[in-house]
Protein backbone atom coordinates (compact mmCIF):
# COMPACT_ATOMS: atom_id res chain seq x y z
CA UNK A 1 165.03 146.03 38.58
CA UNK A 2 164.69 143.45 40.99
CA UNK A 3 167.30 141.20 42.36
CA UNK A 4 167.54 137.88 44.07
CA UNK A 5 170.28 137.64 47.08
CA UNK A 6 172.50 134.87 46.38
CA UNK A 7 174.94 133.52 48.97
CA UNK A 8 178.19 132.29 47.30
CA UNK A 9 179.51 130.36 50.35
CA UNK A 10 177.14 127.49 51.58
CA UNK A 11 179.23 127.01 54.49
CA UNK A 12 179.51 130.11 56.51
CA UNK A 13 176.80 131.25 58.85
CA UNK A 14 175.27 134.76 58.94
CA UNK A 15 175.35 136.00 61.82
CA UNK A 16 171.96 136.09 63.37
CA UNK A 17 169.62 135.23 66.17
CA UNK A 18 166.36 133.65 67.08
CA UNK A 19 164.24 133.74 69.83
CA UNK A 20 160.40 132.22 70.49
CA UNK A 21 158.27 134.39 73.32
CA UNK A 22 154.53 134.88 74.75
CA UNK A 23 153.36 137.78 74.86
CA UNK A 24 148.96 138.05 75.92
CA UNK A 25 149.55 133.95 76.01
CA UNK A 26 150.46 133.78 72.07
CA UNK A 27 153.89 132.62 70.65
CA UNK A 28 155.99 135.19 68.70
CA UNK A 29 159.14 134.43 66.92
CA UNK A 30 161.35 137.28 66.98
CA UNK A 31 164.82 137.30 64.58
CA UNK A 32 167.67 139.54 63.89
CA UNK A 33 170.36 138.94 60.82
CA UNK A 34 173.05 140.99 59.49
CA UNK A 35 174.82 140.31 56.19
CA UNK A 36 177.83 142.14 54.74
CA UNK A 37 177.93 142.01 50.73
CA UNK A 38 182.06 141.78 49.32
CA UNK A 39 180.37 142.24 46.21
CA UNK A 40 178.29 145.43 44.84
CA UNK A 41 177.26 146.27 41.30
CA UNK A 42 177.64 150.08 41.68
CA UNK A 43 179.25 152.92 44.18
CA UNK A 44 175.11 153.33 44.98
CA UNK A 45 174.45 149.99 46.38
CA UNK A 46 174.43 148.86 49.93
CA UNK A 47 177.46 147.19 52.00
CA UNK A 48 175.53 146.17 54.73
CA UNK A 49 172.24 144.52 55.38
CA UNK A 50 170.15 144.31 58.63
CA UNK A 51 167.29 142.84 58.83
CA UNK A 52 164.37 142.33 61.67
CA UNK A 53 161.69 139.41 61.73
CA UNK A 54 158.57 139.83 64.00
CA UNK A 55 156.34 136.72 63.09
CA UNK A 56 153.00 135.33 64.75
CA UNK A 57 153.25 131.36 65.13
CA UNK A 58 150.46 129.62 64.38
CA UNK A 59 148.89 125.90 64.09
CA UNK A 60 149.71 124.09 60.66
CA UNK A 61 146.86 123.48 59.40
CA UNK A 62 148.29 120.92 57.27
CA UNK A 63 149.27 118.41 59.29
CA UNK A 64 146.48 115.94 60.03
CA UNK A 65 146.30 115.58 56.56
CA UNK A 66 149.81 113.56 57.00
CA UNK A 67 148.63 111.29 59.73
């Protein structure tokens, strides 16, 4: 079964952080988030979520096409 996350209120903020760094000369973006769910559809499912994000950035490629 797979499920989608939905969040029911638009107006609070996860908490989370963000932070861009060089390492070797090249930009990383590194990112934390934690989410608690009220809501679970069985005793089996999870309460908490954390979650890491470890991302190269890299040149668009795209945009000269919009200039």
């Amino acid at each position: 079964m797979i499920g989608l996350r939905e969040r029911q209120d638009h107006d609070t903020d996860q908490p989370g952080a963000g932070k861009t760094v060089i390492w070797n000369g090249r930009p990383w973006k590194l990112g934390a988030e934690i989410s608690y769910f009220i809501d679970t559809p069985d005793a089996f499912a999870q309460e908490w979520f954390i979650g890491f994000n470890i991302s190269p950035v890299v040149e668009n490629g795209l945009v000269d096409w919009f200039k």
